[in-house]
C-alpha atoms as a PDB file:
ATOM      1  CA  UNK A   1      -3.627  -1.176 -16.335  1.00  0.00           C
ATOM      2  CA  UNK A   2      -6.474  -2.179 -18.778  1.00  0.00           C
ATOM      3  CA  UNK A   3      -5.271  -6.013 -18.447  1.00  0.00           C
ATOM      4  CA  UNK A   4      -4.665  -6.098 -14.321  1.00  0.00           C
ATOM      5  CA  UNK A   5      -6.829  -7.330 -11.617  1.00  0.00           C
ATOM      6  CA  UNK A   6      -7.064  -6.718  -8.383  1.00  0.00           C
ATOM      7  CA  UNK A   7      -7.129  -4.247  -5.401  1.00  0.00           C
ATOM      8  CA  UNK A   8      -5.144  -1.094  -5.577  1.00  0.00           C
ATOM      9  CA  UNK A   9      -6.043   0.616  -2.552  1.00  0.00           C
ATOM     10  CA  UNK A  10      -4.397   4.220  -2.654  1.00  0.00           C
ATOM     11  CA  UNK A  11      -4.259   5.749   0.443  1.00  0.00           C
ATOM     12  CA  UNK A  12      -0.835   8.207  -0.428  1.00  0.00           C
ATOM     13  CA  UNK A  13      -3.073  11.684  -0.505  1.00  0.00           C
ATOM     14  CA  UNK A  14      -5.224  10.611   2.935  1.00  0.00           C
ATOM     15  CA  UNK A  15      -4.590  11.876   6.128  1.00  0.00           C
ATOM     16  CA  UNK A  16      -6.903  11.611   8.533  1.00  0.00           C
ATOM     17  CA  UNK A  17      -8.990  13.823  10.855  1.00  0.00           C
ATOM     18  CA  UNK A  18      -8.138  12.135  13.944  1.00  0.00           C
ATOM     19  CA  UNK A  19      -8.881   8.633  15.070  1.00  0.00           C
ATOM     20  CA  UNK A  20     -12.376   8.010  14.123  1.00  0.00           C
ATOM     21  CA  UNK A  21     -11.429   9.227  10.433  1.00  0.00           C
ATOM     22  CA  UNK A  22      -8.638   6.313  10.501  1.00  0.00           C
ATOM     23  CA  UNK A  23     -10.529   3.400  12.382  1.00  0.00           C
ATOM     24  CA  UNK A  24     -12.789   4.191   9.454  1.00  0.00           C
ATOM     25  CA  UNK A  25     -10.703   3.676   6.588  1.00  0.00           C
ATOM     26  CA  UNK A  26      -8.750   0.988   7.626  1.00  0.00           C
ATOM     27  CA  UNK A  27     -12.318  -0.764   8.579  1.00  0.00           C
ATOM     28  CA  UNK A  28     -13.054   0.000   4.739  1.00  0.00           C
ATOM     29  CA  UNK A  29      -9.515  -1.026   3.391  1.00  0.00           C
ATOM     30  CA  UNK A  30      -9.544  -3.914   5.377  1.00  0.00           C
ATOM     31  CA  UNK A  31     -12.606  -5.088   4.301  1.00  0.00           C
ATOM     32  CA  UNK A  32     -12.235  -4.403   0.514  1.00  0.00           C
ATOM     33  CA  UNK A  33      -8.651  -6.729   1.206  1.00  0.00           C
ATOM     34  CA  UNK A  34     -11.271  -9.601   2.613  1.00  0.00           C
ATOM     35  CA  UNK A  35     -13.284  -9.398  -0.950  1.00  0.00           C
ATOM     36  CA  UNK A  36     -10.097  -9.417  -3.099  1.00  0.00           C
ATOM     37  CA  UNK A  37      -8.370 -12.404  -0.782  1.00  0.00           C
ATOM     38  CA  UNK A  38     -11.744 -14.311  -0.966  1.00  0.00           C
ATOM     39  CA  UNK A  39     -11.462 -13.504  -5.338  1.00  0.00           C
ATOM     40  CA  UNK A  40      -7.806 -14.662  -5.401  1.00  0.00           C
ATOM     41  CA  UNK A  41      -7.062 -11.118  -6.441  1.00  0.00           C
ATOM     42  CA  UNK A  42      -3.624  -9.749  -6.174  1.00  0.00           C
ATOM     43  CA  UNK A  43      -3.705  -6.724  -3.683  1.00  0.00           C
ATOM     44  CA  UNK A  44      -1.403  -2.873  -3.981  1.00  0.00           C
ATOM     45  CA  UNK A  45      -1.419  -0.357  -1.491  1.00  0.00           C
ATOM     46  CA  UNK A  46      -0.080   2.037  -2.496  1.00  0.00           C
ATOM     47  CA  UNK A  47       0.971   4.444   0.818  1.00  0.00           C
ATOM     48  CA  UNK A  48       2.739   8.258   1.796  1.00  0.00           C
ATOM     49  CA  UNK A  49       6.189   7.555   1.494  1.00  0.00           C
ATOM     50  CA  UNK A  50       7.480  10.093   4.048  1.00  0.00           C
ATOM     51  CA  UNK A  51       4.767   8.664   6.402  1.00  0.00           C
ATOM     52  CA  UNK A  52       6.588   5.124   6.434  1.00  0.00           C
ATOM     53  CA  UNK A  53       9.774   6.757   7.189  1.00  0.00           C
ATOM     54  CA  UNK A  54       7.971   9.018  10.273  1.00  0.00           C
ATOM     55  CA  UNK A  55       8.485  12.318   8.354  1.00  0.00           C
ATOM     56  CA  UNK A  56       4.678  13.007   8.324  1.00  0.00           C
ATOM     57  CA  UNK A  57       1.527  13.522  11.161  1.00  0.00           C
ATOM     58  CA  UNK A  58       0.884  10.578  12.921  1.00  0.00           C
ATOM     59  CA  UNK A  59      -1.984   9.697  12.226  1.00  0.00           C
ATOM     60  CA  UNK A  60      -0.922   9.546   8.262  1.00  0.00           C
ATOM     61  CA  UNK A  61       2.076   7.697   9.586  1.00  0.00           C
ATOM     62  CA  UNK A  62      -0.490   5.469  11.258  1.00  0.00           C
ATOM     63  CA  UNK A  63      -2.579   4.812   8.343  1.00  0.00           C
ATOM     64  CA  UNK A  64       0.972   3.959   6.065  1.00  0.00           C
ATOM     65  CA  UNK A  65       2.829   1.830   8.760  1.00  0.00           C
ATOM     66  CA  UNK A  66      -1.017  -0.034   9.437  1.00  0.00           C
ATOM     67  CA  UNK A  67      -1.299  -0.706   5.629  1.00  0.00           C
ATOM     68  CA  UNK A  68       2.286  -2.126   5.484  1.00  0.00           C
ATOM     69  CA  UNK A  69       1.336  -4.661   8.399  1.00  0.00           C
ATOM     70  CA  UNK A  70      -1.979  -5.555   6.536  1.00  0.00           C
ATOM     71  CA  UNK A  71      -0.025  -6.294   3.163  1.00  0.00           C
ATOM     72  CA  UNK A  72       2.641  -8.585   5.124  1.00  0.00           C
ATOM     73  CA  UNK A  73      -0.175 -10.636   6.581  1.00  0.00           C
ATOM     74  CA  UNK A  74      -1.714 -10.525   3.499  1.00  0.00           C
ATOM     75  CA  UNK A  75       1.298 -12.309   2.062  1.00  0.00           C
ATOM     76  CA  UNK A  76       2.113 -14.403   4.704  1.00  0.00           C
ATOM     77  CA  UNK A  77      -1.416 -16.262   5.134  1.00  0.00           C
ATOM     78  CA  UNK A  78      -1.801 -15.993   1.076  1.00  0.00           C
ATOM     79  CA  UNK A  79       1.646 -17.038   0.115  1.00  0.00           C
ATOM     80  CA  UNK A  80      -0.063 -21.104  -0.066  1.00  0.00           C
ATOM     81  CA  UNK A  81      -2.937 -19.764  -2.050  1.00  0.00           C
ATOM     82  CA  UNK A  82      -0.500 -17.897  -4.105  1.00  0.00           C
ATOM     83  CA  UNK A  83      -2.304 -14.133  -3.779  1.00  0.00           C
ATOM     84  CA  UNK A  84      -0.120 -11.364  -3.651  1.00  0.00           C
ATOM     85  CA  UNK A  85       0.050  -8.490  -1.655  1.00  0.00           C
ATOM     86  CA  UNK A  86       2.564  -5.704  -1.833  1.00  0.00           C
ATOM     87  CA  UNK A  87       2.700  -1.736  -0.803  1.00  0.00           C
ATOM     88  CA  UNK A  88       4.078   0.802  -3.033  1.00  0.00           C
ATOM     89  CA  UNK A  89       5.565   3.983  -1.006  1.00  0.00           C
ATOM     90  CA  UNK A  90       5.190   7.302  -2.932  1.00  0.00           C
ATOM     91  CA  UNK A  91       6.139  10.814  -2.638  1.00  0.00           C
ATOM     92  CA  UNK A  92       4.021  14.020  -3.810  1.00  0.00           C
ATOM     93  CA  UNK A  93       5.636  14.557  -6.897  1.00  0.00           C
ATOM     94  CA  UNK A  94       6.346  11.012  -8.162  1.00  0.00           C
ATOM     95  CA  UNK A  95       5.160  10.747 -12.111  1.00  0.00           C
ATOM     96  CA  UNK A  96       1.660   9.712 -12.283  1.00  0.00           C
ATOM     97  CA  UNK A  97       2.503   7.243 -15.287  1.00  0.00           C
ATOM     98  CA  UNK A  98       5.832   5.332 -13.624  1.00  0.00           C
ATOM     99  CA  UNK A  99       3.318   4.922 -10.547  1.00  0.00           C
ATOM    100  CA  UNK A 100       0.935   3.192 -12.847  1.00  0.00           C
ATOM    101  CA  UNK A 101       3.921   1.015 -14.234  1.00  0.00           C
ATOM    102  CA  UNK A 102       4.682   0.304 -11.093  1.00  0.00           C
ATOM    103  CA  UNK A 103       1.531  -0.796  -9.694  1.00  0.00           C
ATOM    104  CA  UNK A 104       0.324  -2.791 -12.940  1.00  0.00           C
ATOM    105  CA  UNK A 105       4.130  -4.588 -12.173  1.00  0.00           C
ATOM    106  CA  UNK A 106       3.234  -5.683  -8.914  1.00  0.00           C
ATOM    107  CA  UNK A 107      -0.445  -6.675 -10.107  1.00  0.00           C
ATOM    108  CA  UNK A 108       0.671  -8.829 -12.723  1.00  0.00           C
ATOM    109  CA  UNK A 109       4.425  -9.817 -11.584  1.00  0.00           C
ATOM    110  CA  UNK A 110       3.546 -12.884  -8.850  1.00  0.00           C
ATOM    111  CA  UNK A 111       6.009 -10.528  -6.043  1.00  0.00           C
ATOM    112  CA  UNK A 112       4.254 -10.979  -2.963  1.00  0.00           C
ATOM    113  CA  UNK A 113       5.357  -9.130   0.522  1.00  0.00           C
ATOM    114  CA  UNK A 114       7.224  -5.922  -1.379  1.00  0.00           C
ATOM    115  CA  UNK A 115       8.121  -2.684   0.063  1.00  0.00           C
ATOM    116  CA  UNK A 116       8.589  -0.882  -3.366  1.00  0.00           C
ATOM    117  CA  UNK A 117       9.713   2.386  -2.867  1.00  0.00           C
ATOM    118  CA  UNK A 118       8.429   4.930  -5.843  1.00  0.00           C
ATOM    119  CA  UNK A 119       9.806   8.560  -4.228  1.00  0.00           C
ATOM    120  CA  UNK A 120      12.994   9.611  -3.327  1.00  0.00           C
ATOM    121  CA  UNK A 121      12.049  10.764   0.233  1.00  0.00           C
ATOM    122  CA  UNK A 122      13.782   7.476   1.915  1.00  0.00           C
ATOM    123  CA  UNK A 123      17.517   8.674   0.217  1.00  0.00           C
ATOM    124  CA  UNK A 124      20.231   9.555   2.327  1.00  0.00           C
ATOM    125  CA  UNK A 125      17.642   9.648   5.666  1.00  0.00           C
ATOM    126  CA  UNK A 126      17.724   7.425   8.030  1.00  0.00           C
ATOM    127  CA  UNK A 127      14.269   6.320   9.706  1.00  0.00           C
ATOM    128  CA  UNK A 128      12.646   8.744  12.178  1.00  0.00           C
END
């Protein structure tokens, strides 16, 4: 990812304390996203994939499903300005170097408003 810009927030290994811990980080996330929007930078978050899906605590659950709402306002309100925002979903033992490939994709590609799913926890489930 030598040659992409922009924010790659990864919040897939958090899971906060209770809900101090995540008013906290999303304050911080949230405000790092106001930086890269004001830079014209494109933005990744990259989230727990079993927490989209309900299959984790909920606060981590909170944290994913919160990030996904952030990146599709991101898009929406950026979509003019042409920033891009997208979230990639992984699971614990996704390979660290098609996660890269992945997010340098979505950096670089122009995709704005993606779910891109990088884990195979959403197969054959249906949401919680």
């Amino acid at each position: 990812m030598e040659n992409a810009k922009g924010l790659v927030y990864d919040a897939s290994v958090s899971d906060p304390a209770d809900w101090a811990a995540l008013e906290t980080e999303l304050d911080a996330v949230f405000r790092l996203t106001q930086q890269a929007v004001l830079a014209g930078e494109p933005i990744v978050y990259v989230v727990h994939e079993p927490s989209i899906w309900g299959h984790a605590t909920p606060l981590r659950s909170a944290l994913a499903t919160a990030l996904m709402g952030g990146m599709r306002s991101a898009a929406v309100e950026g979509a003019r300005a042409g920033l891009a925002a997208n979230v990639i979903a992984t699971d614990d033992d996704v390979d660290p170097t098609r996660l890269a490939d992945a997010i340098e994709f979505l950096l670089t590609s122009g995709l704005t408003g993606q779910l891109l799913t990088c884990g195979t926890t959403h197969l054959g489930r249906p949401a919680a």
